[in-house]
C-alpha atoms as a PDB file:
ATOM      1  CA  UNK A   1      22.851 126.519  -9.779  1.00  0.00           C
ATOM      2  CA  UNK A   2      22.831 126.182  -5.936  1.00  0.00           C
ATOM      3  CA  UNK A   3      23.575 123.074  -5.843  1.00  0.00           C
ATOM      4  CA  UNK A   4      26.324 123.613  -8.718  1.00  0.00           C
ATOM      5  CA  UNK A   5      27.838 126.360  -6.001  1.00  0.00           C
ATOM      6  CA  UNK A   6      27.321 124.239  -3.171  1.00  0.00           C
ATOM      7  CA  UNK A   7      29.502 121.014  -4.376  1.00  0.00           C
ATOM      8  CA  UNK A   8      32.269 123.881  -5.046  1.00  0.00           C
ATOM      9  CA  UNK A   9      32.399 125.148  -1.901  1.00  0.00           C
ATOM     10  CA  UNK A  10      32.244 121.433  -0.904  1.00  0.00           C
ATOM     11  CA  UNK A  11      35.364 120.825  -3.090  1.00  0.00           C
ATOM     12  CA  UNK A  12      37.116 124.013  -1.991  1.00  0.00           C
ATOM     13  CA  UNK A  13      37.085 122.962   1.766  1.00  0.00           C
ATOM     14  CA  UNK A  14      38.149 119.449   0.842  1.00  0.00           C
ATOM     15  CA  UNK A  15      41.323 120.796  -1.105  1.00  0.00           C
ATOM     16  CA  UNK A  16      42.353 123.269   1.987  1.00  0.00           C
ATOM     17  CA  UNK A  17      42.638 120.390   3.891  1.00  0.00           C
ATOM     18  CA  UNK A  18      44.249 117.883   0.950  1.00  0.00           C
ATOM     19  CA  UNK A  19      47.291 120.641   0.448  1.00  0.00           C
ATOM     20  CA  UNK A  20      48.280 120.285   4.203  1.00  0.00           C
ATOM     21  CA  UNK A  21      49.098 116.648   3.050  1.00  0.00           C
ATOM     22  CA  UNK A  22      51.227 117.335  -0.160  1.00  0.00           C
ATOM     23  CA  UNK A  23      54.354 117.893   1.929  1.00  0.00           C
ATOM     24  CA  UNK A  24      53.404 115.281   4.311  1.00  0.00           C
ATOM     25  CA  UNK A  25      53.734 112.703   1.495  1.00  0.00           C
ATOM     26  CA  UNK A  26      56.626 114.014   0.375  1.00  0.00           C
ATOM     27  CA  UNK A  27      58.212 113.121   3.367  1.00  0.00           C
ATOM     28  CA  UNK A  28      57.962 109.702   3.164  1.00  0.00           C
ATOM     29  CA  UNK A  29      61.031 109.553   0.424  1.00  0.00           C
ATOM     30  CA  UNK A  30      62.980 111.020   2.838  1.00  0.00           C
ATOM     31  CA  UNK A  31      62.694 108.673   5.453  1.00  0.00           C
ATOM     32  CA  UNK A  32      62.794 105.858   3.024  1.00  0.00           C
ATOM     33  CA  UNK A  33      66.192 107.958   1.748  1.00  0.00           C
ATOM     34  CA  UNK A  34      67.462 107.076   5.716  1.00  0.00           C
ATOM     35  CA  UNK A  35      66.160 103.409   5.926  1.00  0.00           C
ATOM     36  CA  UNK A  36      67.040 102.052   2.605  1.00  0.00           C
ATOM     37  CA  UNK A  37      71.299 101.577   3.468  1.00  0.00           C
ATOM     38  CA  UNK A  38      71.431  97.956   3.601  1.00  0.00           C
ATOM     39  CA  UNK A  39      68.105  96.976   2.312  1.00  0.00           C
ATOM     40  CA  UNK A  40      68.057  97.991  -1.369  1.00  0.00           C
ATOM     41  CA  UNK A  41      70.561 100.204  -3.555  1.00  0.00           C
ATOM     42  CA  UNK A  42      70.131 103.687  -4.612  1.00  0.00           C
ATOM     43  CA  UNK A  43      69.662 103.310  -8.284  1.00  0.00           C
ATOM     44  CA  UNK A  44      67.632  99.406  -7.625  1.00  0.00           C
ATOM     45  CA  UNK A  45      65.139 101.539  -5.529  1.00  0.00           C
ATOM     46  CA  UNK A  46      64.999 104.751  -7.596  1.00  0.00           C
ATOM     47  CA  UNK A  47      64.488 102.691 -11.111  1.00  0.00           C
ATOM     48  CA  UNK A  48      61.494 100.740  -8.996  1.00  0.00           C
ATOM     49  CA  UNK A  49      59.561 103.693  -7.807  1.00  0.00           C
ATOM     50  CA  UNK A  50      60.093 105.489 -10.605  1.00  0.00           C
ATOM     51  CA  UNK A  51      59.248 102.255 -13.142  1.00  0.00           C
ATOM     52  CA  UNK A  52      55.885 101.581 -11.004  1.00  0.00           C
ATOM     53  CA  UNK A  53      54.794 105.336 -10.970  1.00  0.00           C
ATOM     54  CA  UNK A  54      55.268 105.525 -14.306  1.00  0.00           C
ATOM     55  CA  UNK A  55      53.481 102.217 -15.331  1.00  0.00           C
ATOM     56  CA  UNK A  56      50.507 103.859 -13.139  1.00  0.00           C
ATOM     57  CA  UNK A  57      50.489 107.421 -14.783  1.00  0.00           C
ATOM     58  CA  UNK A  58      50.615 105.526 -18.375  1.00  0.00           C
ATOM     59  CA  UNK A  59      47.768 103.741 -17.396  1.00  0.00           C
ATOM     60  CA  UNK A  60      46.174 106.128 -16.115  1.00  0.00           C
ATOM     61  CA  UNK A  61      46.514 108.442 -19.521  1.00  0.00           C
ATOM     62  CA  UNK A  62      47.670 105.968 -22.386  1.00  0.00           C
ATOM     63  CA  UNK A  63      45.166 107.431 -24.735  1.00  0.00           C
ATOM     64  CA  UNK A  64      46.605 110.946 -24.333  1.00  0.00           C
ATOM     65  CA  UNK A  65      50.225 109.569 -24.959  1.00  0.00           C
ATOM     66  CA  UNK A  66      48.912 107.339 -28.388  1.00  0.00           C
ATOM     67  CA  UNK A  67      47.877 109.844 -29.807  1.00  0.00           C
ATOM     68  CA  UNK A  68      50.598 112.226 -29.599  1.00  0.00           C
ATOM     69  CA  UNK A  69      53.174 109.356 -30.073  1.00  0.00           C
ATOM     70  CA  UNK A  70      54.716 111.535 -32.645  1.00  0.00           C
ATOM     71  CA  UNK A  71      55.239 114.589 -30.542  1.00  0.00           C
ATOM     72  CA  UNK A  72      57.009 112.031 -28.070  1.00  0.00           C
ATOM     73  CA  UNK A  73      59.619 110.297 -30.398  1.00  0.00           C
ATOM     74  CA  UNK A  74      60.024 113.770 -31.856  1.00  0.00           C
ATOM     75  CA  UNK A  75      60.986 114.981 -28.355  1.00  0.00           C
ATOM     76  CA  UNK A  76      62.330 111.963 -26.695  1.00  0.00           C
ATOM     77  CA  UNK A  77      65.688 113.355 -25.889  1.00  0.00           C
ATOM     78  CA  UNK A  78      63.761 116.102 -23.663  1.00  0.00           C
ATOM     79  CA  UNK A  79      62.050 113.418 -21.610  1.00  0.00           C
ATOM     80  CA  UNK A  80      65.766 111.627 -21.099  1.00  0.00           C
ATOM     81  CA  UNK A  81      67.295 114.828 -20.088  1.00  0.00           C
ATOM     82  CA  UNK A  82      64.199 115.788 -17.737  1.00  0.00           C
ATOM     83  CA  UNK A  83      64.412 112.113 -16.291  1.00  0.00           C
ATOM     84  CA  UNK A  84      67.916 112.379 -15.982  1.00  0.00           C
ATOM     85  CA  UNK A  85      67.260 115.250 -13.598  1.00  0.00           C
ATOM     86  CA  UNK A  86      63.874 114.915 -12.119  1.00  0.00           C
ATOM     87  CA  UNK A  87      64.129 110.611 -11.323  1.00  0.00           C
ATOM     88  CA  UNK A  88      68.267 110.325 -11.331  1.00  0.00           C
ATOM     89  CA  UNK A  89      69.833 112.948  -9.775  1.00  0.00           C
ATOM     90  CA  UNK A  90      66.385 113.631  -7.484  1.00  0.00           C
ATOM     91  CA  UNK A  91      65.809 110.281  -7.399  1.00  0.00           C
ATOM     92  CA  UNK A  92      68.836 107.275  -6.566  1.00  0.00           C
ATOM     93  CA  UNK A  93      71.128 110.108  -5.570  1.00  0.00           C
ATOM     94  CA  UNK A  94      68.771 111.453  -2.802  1.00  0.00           C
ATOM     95  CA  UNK A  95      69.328 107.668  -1.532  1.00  0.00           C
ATOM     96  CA  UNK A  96      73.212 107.626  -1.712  1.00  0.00           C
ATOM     97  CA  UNK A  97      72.775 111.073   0.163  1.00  0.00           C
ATOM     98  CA  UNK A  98      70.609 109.109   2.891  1.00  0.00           C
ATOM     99  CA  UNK A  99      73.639 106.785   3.346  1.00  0.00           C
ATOM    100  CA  UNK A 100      75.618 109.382   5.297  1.00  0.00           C
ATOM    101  CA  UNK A 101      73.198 112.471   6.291  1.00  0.00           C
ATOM    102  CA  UNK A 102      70.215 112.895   7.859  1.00  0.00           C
ATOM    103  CA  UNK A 103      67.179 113.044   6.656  1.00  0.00           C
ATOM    104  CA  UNK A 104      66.564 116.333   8.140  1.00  0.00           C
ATOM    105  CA  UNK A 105      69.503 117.935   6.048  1.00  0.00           C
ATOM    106  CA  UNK A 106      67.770 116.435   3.224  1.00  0.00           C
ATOM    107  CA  UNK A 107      64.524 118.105   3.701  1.00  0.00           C
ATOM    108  CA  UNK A 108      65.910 121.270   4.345  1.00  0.00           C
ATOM    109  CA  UNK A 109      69.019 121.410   1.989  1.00  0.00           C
ATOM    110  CA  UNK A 110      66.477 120.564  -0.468  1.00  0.00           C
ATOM    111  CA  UNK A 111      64.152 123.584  -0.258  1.00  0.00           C
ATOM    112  CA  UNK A 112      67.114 125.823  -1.428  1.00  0.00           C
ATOM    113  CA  UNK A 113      65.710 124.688  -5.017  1.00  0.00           C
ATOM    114  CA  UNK A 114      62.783 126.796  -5.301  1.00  0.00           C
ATOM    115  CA  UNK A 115      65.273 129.685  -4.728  1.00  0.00           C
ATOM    116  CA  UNK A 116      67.637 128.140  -7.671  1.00  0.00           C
ATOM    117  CA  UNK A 117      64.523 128.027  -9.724  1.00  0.00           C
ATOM    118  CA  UNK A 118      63.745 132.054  -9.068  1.00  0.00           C
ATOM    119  CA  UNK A 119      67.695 132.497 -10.124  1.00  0.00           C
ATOM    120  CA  UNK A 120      67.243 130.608 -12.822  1.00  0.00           C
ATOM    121  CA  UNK A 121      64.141 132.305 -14.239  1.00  0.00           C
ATOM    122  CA  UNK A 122      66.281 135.422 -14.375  1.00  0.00           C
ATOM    123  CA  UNK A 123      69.663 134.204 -15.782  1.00  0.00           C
ATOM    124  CA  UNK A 124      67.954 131.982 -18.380  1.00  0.00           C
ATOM    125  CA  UNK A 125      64.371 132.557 -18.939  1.00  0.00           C
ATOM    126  CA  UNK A 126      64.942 136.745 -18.725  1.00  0.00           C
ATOM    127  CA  UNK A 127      62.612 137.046 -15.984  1.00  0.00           C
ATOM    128  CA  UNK A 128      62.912 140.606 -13.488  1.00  0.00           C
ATOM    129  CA  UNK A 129      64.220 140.048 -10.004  1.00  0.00           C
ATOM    130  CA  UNK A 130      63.723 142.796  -7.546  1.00  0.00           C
ATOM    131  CA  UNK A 131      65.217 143.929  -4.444  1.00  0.00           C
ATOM    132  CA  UNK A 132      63.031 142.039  -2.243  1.00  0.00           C
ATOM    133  CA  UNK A 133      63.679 138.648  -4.005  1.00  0.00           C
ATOM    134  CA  UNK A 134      67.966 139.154  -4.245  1.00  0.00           C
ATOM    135  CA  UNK A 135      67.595 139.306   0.083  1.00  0.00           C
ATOM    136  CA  UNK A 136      65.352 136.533  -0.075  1.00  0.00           C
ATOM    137  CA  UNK A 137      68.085 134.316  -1.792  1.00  0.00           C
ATOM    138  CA  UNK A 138      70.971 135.659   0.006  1.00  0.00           C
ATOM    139  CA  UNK A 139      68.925 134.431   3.630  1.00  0.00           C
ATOM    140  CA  UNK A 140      67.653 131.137   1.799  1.00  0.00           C
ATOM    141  CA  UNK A 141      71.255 130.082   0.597  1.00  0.00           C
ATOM    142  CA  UNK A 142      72.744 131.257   4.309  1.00  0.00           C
ATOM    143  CA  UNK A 143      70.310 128.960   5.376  1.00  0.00           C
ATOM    144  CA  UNK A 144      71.207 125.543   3.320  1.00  0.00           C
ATOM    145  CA  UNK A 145      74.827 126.905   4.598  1.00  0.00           C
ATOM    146  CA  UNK A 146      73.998 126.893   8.494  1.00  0.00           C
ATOM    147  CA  UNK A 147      72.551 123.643   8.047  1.00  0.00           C
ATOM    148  CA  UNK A 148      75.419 122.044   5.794  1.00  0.00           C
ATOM    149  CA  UNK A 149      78.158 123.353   8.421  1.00  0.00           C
ATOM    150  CA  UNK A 150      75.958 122.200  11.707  1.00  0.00           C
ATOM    151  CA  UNK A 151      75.964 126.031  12.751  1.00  0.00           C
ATOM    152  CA  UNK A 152      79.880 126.068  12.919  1.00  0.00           C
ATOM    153  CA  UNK A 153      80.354 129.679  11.159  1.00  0.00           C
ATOM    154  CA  UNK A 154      83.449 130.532  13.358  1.00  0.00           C
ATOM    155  CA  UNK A 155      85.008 127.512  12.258  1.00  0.00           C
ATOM    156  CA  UNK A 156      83.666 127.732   8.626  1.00  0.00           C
ATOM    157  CA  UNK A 157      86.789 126.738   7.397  1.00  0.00           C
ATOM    158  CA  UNK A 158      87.459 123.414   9.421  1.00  0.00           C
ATOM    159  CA  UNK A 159      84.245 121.784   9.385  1.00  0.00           C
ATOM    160  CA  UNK A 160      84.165 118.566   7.409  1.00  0.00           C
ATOM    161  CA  UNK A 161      81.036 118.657   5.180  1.00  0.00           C
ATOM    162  CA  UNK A 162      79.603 114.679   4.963  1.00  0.00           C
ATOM    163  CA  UNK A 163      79.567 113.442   1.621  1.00  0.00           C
ATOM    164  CA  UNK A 164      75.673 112.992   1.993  1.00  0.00           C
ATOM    165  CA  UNK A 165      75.175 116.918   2.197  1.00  0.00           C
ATOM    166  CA  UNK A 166      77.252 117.310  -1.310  1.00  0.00           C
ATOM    167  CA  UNK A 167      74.782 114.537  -2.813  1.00  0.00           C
ATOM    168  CA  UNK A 168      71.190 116.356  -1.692  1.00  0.00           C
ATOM    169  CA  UNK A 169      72.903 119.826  -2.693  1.00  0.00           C
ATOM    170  CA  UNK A 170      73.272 118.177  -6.503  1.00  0.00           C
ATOM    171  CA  UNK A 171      70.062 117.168  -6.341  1.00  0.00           C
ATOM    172  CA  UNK A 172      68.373 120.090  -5.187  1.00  0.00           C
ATOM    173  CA  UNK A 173      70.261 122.010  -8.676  1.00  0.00           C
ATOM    174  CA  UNK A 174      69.237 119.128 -10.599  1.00  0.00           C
ATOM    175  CA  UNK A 175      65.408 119.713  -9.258  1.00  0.00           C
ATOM    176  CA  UNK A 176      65.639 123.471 -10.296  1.00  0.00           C
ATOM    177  CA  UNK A 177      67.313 122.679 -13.442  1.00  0.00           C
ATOM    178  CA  UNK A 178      64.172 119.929 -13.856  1.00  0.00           C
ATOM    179  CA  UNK A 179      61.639 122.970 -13.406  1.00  0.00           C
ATOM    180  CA  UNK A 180      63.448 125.564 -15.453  1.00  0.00           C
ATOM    181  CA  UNK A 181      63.456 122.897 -18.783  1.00  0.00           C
ATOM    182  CA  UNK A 182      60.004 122.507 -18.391  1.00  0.00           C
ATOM    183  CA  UNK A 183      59.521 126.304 -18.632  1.00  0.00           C
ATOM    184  CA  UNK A 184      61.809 126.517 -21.424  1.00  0.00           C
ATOM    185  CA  UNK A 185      60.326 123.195 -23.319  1.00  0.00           C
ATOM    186  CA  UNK A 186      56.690 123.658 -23.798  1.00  0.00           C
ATOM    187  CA  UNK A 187      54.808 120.759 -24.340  1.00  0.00           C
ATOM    188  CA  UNK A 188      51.046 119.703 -25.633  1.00  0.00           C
ATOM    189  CA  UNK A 189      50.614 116.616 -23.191  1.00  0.00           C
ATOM    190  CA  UNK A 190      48.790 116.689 -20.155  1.00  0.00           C
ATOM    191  CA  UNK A 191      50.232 117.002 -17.142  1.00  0.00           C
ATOM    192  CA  UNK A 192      49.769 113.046 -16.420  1.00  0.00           C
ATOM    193  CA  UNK A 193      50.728 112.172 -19.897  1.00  0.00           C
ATOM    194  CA  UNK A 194      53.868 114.141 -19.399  1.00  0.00           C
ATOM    195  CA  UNK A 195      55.044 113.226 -15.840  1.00  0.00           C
ATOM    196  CA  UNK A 196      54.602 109.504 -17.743  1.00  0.00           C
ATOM    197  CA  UNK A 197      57.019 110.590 -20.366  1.00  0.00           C
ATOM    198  CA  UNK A 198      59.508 111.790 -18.077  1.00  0.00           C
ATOM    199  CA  UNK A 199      58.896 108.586 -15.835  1.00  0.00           C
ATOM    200  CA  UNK A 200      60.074 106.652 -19.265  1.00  0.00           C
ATOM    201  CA  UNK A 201      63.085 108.915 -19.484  1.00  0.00           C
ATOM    202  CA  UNK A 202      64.086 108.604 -15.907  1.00  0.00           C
ATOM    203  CA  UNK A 203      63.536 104.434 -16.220  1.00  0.00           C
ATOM    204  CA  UNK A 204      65.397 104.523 -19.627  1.00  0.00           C
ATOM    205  CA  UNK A 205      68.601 106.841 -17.673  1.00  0.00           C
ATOM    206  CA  UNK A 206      68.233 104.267 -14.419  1.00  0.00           C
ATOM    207  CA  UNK A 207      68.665 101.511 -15.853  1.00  0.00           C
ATOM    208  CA  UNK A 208      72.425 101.001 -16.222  1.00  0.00           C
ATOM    209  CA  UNK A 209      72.946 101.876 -12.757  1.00  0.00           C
ATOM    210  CA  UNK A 210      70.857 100.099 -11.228  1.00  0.00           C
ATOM    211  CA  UNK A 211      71.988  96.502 -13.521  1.00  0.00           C
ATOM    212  CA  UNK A 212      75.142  97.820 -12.126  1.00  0.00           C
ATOM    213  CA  UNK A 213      74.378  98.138  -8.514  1.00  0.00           C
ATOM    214  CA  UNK A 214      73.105  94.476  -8.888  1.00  0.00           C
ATOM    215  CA  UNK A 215      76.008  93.155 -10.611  1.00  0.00           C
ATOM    216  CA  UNK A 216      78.013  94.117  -7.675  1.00  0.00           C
ATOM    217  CA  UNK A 217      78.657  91.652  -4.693  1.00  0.00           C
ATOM    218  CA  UNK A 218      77.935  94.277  -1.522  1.00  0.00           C
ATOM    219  CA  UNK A 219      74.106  94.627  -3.267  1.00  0.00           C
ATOM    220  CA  UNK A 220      71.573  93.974  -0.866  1.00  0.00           C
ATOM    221  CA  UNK A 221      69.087  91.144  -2.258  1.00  0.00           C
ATOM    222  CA  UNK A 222      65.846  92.952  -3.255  1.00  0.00           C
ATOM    223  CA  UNK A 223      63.908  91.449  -0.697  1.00  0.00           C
ATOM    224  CA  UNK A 224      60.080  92.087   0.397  1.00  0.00           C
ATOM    225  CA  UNK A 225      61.137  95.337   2.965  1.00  0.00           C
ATOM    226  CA  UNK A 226      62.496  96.858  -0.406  1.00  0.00           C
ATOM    227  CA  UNK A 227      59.867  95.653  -2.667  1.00  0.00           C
ATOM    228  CA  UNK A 228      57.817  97.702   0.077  1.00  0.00           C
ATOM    229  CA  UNK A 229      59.588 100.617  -0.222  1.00  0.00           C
ATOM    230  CA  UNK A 230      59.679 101.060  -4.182  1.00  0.00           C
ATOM    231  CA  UNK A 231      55.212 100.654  -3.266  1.00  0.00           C
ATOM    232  CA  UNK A 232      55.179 103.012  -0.814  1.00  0.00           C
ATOM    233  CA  UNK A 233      57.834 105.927  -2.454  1.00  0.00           C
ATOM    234  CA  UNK A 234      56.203 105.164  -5.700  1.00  0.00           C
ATOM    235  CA  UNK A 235      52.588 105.716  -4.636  1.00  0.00           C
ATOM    236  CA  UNK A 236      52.867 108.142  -1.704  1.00  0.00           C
ATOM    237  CA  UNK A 237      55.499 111.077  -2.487  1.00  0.00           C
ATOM    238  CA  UNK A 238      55.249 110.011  -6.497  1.00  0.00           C
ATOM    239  CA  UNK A 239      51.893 109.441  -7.825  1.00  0.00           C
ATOM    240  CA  UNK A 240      49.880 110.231  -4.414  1.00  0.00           C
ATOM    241  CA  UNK A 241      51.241 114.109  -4.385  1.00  0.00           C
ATOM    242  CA  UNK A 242      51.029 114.415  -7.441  1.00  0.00           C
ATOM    243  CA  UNK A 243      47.275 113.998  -8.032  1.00  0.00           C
ATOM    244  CA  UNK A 244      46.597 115.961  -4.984  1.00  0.00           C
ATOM    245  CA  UNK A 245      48.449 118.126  -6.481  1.00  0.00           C
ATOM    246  CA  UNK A 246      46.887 119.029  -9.438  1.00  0.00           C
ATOM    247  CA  UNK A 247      43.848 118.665  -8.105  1.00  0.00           C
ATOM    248  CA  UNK A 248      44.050 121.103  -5.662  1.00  0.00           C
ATOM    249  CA  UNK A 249      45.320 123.667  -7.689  1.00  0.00           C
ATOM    250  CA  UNK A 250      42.569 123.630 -10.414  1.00  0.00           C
ATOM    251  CA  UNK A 251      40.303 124.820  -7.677  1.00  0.00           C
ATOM    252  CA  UNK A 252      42.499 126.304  -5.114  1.00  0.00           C
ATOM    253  CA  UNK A 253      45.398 127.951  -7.546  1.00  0.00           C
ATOM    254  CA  UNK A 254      48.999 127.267  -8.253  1.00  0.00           C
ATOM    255  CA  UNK A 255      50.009 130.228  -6.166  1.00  0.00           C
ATOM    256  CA  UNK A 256      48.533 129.089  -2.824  1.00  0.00           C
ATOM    257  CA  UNK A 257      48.822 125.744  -3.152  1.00  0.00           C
ATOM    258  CA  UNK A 258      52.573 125.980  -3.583  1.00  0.00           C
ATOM    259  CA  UNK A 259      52.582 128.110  -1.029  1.00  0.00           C
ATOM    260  CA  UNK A 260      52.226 124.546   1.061  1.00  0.00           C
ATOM    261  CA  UNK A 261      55.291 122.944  -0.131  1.00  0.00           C
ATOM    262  CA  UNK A 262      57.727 125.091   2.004  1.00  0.00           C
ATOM    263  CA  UNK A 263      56.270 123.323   4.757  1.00  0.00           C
ATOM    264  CA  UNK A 264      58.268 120.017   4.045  1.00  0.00           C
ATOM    265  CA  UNK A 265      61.232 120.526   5.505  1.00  0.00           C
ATOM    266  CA  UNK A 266      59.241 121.169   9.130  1.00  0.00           C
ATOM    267  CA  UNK A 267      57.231 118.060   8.263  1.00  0.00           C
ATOM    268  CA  UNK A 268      60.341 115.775   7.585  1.00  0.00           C
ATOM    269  CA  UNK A 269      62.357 117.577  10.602  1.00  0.00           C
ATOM    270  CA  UNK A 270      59.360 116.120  12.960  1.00  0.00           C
ATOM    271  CA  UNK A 271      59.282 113.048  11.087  1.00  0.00           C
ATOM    272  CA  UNK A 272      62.747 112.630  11.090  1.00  0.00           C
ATOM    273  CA  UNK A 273      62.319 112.792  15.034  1.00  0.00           C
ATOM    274  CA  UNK A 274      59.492 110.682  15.558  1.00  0.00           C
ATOM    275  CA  UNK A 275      59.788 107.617  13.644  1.00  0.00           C
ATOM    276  CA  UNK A 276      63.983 107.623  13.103  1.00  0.00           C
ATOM    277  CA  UNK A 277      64.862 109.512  16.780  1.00  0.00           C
ATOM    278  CA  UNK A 278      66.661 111.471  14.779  1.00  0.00           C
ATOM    279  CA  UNK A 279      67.994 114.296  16.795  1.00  0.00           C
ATOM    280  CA  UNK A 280      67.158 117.938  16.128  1.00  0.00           C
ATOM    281  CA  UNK A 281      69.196 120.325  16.235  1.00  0.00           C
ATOM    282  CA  UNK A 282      69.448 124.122  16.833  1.00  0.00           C
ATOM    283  CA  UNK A 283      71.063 124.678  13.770  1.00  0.00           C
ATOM    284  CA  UNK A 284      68.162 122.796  12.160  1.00  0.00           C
ATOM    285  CA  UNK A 285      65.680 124.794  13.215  1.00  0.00           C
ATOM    286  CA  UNK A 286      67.528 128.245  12.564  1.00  0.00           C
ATOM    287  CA  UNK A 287      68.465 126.970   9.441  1.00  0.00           C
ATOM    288  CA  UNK A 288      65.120 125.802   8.309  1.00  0.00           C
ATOM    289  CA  UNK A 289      63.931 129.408   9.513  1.00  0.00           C
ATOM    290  CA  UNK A 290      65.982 131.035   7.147  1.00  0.00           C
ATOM    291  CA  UNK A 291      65.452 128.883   4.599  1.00  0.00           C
ATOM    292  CA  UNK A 292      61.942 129.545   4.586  1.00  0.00           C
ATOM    293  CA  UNK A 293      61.921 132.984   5.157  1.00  0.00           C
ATOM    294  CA  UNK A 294      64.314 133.552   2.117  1.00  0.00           C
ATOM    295  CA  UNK A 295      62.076 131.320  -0.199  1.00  0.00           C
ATOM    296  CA  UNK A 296      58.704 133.386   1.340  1.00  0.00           C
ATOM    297  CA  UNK A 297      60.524 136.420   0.494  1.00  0.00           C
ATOM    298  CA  UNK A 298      61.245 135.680  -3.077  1.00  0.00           C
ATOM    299  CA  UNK A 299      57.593 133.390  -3.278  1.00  0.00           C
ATOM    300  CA  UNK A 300      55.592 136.447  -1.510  1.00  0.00           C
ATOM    301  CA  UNK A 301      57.278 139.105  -4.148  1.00  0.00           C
ATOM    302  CA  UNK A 302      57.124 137.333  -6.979  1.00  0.00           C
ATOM    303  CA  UNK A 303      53.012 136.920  -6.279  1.00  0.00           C
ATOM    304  CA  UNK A 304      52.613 140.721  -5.258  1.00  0.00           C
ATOM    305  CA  UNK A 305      54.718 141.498  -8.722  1.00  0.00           C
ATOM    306  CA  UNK A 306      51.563 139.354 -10.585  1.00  0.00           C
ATOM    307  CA  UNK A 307      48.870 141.008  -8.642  1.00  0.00           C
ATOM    308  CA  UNK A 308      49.966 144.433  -9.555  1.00  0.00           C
END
């Protein structure tokens, strides 16, 4: 028995320190978002992350997904629709935004979702919403806002929005909408055995996009920098978070663990600055404040609401 409590303890240090790099890997698609123009294609680079991550997570729980091979062809219209949204929209069109924003806007446009998905819960899923949690979304939305208009609220109605903000803004509803059909579609698959199903679904919605994208003359050549990139965006932000992921919150929780994830857009604003010289803005940094507060507000209610 001590030495039963002693590997926990072991384990819990190890995963307080793991969650710190959840968002950190995250970041790497969005700096990949901002390098890819001219190297590989939106859809060519989304359909090769998303096809190796998912070859890795079948591997990884092909036993799991034989077996319930039924289940899966029964339901194999959910896993198109959640691929659709979770390796489509937040997948190749997270690149087409990197062709003409920042990858700072994407980080912190982004982390309006979580706020979409507390919206959501209510409107769809019947879920109670207090006080507390409407001012949290009212700061979080100002703050996607601040960012989208560079700060410019005098001149709210002059400012040209870039086409890259529209993109990550459709892709942070398509994320929410990704979170609220799992909700509403339970499942009896794993976790791994699931995220491989919806890998199948995104590949399956991905493909005609990206034969597409290569049938077209202005295509970059899939060379070895992109070949590089699907690696890296497929093992780092895909399959990398996500085992740290669960792993963490078996022993840690999902509340506290989650808890890390609002850290991203900090982590890719820093990034963002260090490795593309990207500039950063005031109206980053208030923007991401609000932002975060909002989502804290609505996270830190929501949690008090369960412990009562």
């Amino acid at each position: 028995m001590p030495s039963d409590a002693i590997r926990m303890k072991a384990k819990t240090r190890l995963a307080k320190v793991l969650i710190w790099f959840i968002p950190l890997l995250w970041t790497v698609n969005m700096v990949v978002a901002r390098q890819a123009p001219g190297v590989v294609s939106p859809h060519v680079l989304a359909l090769g992350r998303w096809g190796l991550a998912g070859l890795i997570l079948a591997a990884a729980s092909h036993r799991e997904l034989w077996k319930h091979r039924f289940v899966l062809r029964q339901h194999a219209w959910r896993y198109i629709a959640l691929g659709a949204c979770g390796m489509w929209i937040c997948g190749a069109w997270v690149y087409l935004a990197g062709q003409s924003t920042v990858a700072m806007n994407i980080s912190l446009i982004y982390a309006s979702a979580p706020v979409m998905i507390a919206v959501g819960s209510v409107l769809w899923l019947g879920e109670r919403f207090s006080k507390r949690q409407v001012l949290g979304v009212v700061l979080a939305m100002s703050g996607v806002v601040h960012v989208v208009v560079r700060g410019e609220w005098v001149h709210l109605s002059q400012v040209q929005l870039v086409e890259g903000d529209a993109w990550i803004f459709a892709a942070a509803i398509a994320w929410a909408a990704y979170a609220l059909l799992q909700k509403r579609w339970p499942t009896v698959l794993g976790s791994t055995a699931q995220l491989a199903a919806i890998c199948a679904g995104g590949v399956l919605v991905l493909l005609p996009f990206a034969l597409w994208e290569l049938c077209q003359a202005s295509t970059p050549v899939v060379g070895e920098t992109a070949l590089w990139m699907m690696l890296f965006t497929a093992l780092l932000p895909g399959v990398g978070a996500y085992w740290i992921y669960g792993w963490t919150q078996k022993i840690l929780g999902a509340s506290r663990v989650a808890m890390t994830l609002y850290l991203g857009p900090l982590y890719t604003a820093v990034t963002a600055w260090m490795v593309l010289a990207e500039p950063l803005g005031w109206h980053h940094l208030m923007g991401g404040a609000m932002i975060l507060s909002g989502v804290g507000m609505v996270i830190a209610a929501k949690s008090s609401k369960t412990q009562a």
